[in-house]
PDB file of N, CA and C in Angstrom:
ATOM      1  N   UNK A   1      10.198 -13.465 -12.440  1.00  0.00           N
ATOM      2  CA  UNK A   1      10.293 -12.452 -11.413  1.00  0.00           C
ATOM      3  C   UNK A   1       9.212 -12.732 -10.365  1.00  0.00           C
ATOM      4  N   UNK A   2       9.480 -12.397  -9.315  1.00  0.00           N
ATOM      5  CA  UNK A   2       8.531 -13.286  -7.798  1.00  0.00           C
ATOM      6  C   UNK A   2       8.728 -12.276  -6.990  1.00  0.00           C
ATOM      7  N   UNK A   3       7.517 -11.943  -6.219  1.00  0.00           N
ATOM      8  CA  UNK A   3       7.712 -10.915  -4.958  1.00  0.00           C
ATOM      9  C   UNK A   3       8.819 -11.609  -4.270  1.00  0.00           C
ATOM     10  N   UNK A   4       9.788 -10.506  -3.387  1.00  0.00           N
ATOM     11  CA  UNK A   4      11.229 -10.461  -2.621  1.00  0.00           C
ATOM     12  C   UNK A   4      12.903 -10.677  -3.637  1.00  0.00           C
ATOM     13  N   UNK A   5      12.205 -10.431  -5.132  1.00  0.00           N
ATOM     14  CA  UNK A   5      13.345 -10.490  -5.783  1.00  0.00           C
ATOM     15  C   UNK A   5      13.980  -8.892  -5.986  1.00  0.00           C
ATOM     16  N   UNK A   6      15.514  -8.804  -6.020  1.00  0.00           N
ATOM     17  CA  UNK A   6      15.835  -7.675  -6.426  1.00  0.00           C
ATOM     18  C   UNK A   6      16.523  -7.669  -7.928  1.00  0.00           C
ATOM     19  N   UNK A   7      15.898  -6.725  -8.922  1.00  0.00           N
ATOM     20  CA  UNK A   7      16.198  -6.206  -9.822  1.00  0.00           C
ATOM     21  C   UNK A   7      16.354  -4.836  -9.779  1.00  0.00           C
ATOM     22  N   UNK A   8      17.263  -4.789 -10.939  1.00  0.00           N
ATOM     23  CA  UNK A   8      17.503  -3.190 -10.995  1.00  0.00           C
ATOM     24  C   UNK A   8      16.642  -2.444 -12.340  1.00  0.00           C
ATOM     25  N   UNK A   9      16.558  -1.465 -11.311  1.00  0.00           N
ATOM     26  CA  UNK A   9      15.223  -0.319 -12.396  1.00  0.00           C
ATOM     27  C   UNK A   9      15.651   1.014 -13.006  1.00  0.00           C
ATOM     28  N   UNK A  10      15.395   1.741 -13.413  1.00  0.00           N
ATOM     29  CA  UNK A  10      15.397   3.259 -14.148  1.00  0.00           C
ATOM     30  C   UNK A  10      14.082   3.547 -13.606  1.00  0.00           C
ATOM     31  N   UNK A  11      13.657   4.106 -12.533  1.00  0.00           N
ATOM     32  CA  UNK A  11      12.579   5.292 -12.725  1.00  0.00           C
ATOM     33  C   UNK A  11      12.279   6.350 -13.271  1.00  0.00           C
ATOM     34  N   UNK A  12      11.281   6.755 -13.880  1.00  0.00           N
ATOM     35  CA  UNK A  12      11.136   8.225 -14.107  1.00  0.00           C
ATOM     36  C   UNK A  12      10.951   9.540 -12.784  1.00  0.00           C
ATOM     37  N   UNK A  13      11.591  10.514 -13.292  1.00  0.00           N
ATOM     38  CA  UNK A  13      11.989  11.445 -12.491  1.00  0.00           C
ATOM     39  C   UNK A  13      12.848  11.481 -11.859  1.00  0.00           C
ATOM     40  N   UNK A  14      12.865  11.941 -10.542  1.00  0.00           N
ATOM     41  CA  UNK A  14      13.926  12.362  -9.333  1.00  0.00           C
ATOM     42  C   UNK A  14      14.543  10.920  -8.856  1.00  0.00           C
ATOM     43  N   UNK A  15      13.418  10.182  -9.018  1.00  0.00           N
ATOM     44  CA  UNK A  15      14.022   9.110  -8.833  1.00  0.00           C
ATOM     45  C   UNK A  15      14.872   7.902  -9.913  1.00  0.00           C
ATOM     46  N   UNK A  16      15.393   8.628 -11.249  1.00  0.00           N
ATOM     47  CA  UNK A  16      15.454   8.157 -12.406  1.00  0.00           C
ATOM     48  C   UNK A  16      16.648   7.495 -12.727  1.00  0.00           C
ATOM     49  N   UNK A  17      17.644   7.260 -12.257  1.00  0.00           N
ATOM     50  CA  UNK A  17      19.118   6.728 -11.835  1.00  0.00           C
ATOM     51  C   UNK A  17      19.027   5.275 -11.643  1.00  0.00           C
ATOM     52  N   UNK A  18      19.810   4.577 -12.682  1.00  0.00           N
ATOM     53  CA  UNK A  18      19.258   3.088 -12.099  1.00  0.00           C
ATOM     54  C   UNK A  18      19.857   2.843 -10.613  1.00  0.00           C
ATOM     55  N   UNK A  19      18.889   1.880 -10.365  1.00  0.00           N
ATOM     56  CA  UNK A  19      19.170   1.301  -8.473  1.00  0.00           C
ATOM     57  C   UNK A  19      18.321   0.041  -8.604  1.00  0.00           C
ATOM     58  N   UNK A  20      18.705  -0.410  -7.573  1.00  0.00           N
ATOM     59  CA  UNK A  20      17.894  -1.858  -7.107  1.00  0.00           C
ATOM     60  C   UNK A  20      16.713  -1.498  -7.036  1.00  0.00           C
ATOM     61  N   UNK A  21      15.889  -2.172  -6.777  1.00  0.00           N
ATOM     62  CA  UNK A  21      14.123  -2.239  -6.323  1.00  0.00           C
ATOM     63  C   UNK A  21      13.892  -3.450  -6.165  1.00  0.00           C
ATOM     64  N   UNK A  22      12.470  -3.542  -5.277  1.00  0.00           N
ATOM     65  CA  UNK A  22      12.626  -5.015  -4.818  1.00  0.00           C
ATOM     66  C   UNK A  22      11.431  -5.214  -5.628  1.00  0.00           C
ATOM     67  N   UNK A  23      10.918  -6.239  -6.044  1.00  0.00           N
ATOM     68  CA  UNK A  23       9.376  -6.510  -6.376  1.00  0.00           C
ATOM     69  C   UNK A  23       8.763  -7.017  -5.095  1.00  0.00           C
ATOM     70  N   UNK A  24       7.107  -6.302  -4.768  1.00  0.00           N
ATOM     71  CA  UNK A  24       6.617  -6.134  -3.633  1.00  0.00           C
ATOM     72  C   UNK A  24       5.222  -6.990  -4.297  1.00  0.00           C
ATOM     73  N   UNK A  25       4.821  -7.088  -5.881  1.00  0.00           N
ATOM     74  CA  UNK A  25       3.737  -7.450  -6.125  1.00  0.00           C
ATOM     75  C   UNK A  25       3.731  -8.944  -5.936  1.00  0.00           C
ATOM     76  N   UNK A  26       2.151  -9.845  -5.661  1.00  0.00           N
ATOM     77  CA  UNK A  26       2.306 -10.731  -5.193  1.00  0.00           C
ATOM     78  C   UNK A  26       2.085 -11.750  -6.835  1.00  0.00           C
ATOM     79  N   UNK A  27       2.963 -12.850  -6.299  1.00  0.00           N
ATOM     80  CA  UNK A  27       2.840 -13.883  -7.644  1.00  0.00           C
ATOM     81  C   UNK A  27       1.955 -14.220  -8.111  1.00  0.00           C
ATOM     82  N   UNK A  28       0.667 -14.028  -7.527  1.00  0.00           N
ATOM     83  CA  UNK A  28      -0.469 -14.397  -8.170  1.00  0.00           C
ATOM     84  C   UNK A  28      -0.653 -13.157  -9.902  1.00  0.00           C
ATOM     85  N   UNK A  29      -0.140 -12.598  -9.701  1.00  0.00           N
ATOM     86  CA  UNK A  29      -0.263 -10.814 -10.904  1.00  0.00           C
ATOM     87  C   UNK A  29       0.787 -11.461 -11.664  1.00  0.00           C
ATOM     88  N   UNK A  30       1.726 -12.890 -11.771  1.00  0.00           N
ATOM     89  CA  UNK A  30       2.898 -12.968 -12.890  1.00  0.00           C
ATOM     90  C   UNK A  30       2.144 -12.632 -14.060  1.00  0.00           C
ATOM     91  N   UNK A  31       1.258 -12.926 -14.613  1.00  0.00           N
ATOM     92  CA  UNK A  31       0.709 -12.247 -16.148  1.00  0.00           C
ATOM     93  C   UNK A  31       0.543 -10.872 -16.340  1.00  0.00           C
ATOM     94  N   UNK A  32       0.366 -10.150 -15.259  1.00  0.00           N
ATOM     95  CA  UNK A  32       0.085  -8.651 -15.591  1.00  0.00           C
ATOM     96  C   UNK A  32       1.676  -8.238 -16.647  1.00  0.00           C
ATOM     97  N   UNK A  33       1.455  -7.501 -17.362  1.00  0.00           N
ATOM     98  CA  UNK A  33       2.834  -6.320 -17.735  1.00  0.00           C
ATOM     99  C   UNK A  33       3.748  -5.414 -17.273  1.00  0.00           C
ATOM    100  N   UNK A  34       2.991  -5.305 -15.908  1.00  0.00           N
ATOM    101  CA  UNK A  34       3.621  -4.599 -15.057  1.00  0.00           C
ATOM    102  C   UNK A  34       3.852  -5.057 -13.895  1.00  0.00           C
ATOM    103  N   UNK A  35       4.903  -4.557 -12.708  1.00  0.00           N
ATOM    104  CA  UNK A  35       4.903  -4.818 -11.650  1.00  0.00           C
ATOM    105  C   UNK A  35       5.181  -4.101 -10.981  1.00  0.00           C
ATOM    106  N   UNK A  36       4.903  -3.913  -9.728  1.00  0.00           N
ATOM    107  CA  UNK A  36       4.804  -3.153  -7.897  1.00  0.00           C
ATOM    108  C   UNK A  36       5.851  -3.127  -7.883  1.00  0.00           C
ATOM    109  N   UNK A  37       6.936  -1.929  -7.550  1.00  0.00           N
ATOM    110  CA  UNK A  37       8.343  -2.565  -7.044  1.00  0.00           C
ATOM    111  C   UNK A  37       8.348  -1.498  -5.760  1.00  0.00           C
ATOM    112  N   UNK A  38       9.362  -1.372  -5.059  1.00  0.00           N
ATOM    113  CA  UNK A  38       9.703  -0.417  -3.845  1.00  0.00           C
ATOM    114  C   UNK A  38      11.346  -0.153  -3.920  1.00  0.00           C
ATOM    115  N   UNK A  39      12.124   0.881  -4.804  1.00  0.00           N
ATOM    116  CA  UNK A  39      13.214   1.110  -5.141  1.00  0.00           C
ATOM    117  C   UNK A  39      14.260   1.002  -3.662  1.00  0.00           C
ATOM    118  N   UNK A  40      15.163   0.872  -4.100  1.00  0.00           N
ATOM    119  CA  UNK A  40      16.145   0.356  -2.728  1.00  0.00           C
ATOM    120  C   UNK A  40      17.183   1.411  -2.771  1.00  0.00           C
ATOM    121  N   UNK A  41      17.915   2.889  -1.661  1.00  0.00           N
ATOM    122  CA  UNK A  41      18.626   3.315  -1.570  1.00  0.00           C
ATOM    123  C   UNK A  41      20.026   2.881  -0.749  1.00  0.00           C
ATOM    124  N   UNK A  42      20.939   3.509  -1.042  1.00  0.00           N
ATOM    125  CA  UNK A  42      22.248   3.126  -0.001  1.00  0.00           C
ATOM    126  C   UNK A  42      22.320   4.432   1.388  1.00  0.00           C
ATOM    127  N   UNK A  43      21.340   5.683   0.487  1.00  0.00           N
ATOM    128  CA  UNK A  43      21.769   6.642   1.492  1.00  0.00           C
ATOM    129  C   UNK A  43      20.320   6.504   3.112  1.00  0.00           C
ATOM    130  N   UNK A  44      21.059   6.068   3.693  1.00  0.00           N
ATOM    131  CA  UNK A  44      20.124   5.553   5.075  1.00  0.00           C
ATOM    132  C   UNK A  44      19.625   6.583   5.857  1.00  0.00           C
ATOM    133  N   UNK A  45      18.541   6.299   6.372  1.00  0.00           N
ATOM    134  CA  UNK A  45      17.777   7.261   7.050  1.00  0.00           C
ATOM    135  C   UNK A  45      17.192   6.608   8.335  1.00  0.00           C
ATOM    136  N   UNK A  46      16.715   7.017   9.257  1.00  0.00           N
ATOM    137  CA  UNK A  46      15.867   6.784  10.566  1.00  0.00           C
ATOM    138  C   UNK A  46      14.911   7.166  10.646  1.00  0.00           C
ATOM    139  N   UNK A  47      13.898   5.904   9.592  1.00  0.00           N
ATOM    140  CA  UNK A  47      12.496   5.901   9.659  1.00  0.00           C
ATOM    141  C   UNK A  47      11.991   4.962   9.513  1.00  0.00           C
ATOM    142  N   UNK A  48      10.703   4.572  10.581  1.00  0.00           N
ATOM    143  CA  UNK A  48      10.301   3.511  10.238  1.00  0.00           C
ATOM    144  C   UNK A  48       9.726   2.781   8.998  1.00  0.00           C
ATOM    145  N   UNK A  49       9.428   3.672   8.365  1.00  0.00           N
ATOM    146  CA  UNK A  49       8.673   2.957   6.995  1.00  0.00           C
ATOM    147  C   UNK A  49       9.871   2.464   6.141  1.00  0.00           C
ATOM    148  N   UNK A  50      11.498   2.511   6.594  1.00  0.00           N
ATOM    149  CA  UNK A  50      12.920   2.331   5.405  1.00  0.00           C
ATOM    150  C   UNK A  50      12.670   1.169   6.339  1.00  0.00           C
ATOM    151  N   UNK A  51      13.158  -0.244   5.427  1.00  0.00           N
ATOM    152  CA  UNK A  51      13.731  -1.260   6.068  1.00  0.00           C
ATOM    153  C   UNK A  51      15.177  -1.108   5.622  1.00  0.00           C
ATOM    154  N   UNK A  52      16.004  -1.869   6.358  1.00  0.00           N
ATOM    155  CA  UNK A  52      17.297  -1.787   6.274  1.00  0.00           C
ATOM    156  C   UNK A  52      17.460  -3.042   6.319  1.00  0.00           C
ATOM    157  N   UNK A  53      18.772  -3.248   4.714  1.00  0.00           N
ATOM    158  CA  UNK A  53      19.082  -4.440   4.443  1.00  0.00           C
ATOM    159  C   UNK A  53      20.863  -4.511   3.998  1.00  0.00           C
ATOM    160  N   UNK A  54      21.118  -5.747   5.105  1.00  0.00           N
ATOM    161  CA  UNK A  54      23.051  -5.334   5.157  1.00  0.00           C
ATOM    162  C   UNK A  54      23.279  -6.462   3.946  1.00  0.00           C
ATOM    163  N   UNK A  55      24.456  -6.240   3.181  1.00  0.00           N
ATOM    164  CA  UNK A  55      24.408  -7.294   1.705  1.00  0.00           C
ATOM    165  C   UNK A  55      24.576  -8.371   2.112  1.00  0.00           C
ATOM    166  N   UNK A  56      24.518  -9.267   1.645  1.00  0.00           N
ATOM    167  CA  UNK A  56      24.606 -10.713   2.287  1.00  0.00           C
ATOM    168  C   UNK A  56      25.025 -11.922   0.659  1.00  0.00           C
ATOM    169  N   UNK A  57      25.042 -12.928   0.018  1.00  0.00           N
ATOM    170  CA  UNK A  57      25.427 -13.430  -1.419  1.00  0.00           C
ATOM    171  C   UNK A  57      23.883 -13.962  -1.696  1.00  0.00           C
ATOM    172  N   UNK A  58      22.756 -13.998  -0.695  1.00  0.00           N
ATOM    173  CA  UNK A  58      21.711 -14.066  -1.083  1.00  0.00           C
ATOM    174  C   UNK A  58      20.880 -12.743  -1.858  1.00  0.00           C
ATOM    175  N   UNK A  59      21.286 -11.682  -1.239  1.00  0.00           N
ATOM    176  CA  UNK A  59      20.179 -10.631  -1.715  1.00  0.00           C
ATOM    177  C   UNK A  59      21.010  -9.739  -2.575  1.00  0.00           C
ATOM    178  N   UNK A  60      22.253 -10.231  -2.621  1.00  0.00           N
ATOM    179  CA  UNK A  60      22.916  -9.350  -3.792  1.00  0.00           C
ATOM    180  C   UNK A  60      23.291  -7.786  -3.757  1.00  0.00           C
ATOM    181  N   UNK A  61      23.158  -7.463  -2.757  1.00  0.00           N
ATOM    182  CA  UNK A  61      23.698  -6.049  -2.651  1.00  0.00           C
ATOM    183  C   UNK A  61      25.407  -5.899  -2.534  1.00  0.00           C
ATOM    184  N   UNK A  62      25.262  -4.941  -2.606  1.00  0.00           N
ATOM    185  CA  UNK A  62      26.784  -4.390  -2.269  1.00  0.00           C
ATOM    186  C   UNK A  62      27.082  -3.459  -1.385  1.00  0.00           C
ATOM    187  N   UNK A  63      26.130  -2.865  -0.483  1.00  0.00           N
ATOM    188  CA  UNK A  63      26.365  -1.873   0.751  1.00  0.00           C
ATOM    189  C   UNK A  63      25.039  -2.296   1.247  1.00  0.00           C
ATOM    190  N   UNK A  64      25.286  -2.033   2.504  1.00  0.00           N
ATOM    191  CA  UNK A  64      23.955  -1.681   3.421  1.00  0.00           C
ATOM    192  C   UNK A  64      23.162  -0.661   3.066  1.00  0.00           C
ATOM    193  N   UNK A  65      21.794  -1.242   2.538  1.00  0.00           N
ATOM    194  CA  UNK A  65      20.998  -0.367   1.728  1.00  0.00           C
ATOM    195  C   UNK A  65      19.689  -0.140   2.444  1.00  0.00           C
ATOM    196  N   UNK A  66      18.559   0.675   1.955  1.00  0.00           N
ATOM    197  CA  UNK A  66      17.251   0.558   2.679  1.00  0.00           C
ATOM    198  C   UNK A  66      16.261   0.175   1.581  1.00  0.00           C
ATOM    199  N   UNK A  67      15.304  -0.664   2.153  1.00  0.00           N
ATOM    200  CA  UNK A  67      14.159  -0.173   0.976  1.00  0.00           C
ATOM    201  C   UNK A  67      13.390   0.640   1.240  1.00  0.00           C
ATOM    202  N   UNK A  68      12.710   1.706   0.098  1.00  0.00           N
ATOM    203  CA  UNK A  68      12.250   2.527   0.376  1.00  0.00           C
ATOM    204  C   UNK A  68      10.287   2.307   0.625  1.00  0.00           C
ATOM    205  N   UNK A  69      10.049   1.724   1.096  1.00  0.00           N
ATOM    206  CA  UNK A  69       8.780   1.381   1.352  1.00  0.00           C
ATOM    207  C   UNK A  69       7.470   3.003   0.778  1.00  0.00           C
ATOM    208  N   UNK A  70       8.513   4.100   1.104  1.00  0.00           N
ATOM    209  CA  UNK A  70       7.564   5.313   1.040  1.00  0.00           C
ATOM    210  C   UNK A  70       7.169   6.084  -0.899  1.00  0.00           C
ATOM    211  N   UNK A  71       8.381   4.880  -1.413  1.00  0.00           N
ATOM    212  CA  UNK A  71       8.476   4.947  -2.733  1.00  0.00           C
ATOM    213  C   UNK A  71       8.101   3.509  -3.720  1.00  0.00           C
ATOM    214  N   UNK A  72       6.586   3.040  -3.608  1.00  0.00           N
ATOM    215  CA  UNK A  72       6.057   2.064  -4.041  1.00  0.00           C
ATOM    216  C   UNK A  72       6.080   2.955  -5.686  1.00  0.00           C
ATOM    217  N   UNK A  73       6.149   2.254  -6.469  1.00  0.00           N
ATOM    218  CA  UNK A  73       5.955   2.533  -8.142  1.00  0.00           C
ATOM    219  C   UNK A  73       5.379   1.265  -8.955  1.00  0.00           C
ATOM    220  N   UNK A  74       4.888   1.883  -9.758  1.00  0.00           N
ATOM    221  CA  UNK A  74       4.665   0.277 -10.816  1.00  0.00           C
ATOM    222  C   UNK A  74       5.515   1.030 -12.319  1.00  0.00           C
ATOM    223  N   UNK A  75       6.014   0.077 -12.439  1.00  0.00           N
ATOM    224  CA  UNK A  75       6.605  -0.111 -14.059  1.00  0.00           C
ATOM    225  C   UNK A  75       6.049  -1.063 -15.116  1.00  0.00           C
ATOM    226  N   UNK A  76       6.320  -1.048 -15.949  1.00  0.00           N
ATOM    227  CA  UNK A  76       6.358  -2.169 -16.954  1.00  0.00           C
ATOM    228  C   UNK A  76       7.668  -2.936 -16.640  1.00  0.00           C
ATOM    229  N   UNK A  77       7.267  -4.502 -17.134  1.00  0.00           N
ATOM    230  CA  UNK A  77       8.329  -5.389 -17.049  1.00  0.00           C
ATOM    231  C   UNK A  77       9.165  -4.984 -17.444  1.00  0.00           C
ATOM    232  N   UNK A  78       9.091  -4.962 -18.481  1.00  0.00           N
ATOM    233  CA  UNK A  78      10.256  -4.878 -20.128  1.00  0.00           C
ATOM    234  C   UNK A  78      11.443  -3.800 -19.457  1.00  0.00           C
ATOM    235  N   UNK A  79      10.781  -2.715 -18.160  1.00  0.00           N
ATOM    236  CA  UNK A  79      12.040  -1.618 -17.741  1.00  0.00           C
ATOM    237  C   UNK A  79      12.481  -2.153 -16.307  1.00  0.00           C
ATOM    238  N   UNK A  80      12.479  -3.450 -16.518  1.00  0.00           N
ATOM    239  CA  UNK A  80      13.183  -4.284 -15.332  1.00  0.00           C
ATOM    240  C   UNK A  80      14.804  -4.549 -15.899  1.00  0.00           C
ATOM    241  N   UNK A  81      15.561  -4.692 -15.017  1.00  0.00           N
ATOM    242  CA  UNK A  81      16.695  -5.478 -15.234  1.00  0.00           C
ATOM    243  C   UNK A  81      16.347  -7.216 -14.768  1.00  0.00           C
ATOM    244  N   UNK A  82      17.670  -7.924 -14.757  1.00  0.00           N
ATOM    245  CA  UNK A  82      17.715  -9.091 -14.426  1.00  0.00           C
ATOM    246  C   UNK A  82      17.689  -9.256 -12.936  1.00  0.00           C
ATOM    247  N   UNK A  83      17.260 -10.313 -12.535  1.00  0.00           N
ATOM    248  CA  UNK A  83      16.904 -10.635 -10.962  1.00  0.00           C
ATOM    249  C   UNK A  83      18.688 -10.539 -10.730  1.00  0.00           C
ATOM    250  N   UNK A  84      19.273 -10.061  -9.545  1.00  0.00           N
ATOM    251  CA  UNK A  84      20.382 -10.431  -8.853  1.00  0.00           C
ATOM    252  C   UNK A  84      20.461 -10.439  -7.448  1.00  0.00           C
ATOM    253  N   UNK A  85      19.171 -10.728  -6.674  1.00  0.00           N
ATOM    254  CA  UNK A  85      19.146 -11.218  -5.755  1.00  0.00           C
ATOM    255  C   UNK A  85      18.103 -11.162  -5.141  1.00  0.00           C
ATOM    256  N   UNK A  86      17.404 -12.033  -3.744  1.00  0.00           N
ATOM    257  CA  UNK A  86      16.365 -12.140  -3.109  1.00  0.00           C
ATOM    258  C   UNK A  86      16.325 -11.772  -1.543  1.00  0.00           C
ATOM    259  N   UNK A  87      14.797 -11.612  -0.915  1.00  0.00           N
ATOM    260  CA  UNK A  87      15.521 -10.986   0.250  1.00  0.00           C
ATOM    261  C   UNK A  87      14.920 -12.352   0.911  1.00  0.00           C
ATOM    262  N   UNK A  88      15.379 -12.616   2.154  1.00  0.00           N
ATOM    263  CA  UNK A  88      14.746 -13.850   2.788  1.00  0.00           C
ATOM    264  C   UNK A  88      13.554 -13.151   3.652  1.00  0.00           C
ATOM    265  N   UNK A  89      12.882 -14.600   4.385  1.00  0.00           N
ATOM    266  CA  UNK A  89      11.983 -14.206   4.662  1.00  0.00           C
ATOM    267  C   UNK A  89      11.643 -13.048   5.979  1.00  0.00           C
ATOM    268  N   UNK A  90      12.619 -13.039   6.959  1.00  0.00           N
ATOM    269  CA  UNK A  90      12.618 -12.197   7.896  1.00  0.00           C
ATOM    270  C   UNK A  90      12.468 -10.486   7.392  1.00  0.00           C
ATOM    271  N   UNK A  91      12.992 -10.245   6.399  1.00  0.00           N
ATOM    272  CA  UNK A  91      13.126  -9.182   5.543  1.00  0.00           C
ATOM    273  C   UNK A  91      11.728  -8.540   4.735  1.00  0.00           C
ATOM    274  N   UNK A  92      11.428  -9.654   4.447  1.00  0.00           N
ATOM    275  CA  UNK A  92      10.160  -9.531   3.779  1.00  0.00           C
ATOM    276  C   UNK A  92       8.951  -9.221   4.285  1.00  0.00           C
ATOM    277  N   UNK A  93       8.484  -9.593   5.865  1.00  0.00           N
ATOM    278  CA  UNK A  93       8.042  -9.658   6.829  1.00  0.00           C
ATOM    279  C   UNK A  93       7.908  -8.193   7.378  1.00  0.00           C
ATOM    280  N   UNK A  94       9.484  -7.608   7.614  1.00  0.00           N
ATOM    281  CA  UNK A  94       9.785  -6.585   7.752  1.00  0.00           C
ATOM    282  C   UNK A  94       9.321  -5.129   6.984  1.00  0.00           C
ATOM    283  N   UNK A  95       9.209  -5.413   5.711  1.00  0.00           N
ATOM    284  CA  UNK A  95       9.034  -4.831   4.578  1.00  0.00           C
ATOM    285  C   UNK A  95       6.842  -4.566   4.496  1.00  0.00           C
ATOM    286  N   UNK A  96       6.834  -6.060   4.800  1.00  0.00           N
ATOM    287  CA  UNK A  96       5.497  -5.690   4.626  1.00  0.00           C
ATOM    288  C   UNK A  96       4.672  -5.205   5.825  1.00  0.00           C
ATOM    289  N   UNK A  97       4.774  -5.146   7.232  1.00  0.00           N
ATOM    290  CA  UNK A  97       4.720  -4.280   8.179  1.00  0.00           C
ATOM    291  C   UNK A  97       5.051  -2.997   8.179  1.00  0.00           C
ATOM    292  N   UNK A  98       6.463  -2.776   6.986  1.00  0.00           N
ATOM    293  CA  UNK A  98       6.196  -0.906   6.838  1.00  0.00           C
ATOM    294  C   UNK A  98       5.414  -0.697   5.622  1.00  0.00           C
ATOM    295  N   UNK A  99       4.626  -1.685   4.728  1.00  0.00           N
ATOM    296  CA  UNK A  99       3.890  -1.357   3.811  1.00  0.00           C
ATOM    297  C   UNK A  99       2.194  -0.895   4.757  1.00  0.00           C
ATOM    298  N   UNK A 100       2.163  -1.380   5.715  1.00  0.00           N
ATOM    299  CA  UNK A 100       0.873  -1.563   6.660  1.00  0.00           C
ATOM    300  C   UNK A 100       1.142   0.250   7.054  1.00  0.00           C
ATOM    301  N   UNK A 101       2.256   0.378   7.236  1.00  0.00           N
ATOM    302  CA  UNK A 101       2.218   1.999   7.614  1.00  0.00           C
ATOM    303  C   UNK A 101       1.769   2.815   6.817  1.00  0.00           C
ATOM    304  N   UNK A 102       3.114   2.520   5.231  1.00  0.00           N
ATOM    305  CA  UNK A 102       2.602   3.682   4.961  1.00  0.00           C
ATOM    306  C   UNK A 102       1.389   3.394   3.720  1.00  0.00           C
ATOM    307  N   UNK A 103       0.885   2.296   4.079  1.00  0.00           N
ATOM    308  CA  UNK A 103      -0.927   2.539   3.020  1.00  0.00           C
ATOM    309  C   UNK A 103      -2.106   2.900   3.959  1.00  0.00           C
ATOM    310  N   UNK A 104      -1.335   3.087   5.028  1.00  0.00           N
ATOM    311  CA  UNK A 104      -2.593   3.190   6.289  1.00  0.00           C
ATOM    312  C   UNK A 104      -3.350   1.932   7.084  1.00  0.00           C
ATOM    313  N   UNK A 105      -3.175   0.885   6.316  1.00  0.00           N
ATOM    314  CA  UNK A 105      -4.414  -0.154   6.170  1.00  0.00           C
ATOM    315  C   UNK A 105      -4.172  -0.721   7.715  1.00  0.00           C
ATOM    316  N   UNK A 106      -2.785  -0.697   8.625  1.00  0.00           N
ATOM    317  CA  UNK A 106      -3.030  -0.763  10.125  1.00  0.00           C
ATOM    318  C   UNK A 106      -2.510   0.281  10.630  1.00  0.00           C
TER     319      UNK A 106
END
């Protein structure tokens, strides 16, 4: 598993329904047990911190989805699914400019 991959997760709580999530943590952490993810919705919104991603046979979706940048989580591995797709790099780019928002850090 490698930051810009999408697997599918079970969160706890409101957000507890499996869905995609992307992994956001960087490869240097592959030994940790856990990983950073940012869960991915289909229901779209108009905000900057959602990136919006249309399916493509690289990133494996099936609708035009968002990631939710405002919903960073860490899990344990083990409540990962299998990788079924990656986002390229324009996406990723994208993603981490709304991470700059919403941690404050620009």
């Amino acid at each position: 598993m490698q930051r810009g991959d999408l697997v599918v997760v079970s969160l706890p709580g409101a957000y507890g329904k499996p869905r995609p999530a992307l992994v956001i943590q960087s490869n240097l952490l592959a030994e940790l047990n856990s990983v950073i993810i940012c869960p991915v919705t289909s229901e779209l919104r108009n905000a900057a911190f959602r990136v919006t991603i249309d399916p493509d046979a690289s990133n494996g979706l099936q609708v035009r989805s968002q990631v939710m940048v405002d919903k960073i989580s860490t899990l344990p591995r083990a409540r990962t699914g299998p990788i079924f797709g990656h986002l390229d790099h324009e996406a990723i780019r994208a993603i981490e400019r709304a991470l700059l928002v919403v941690t404050g850090i620009a």
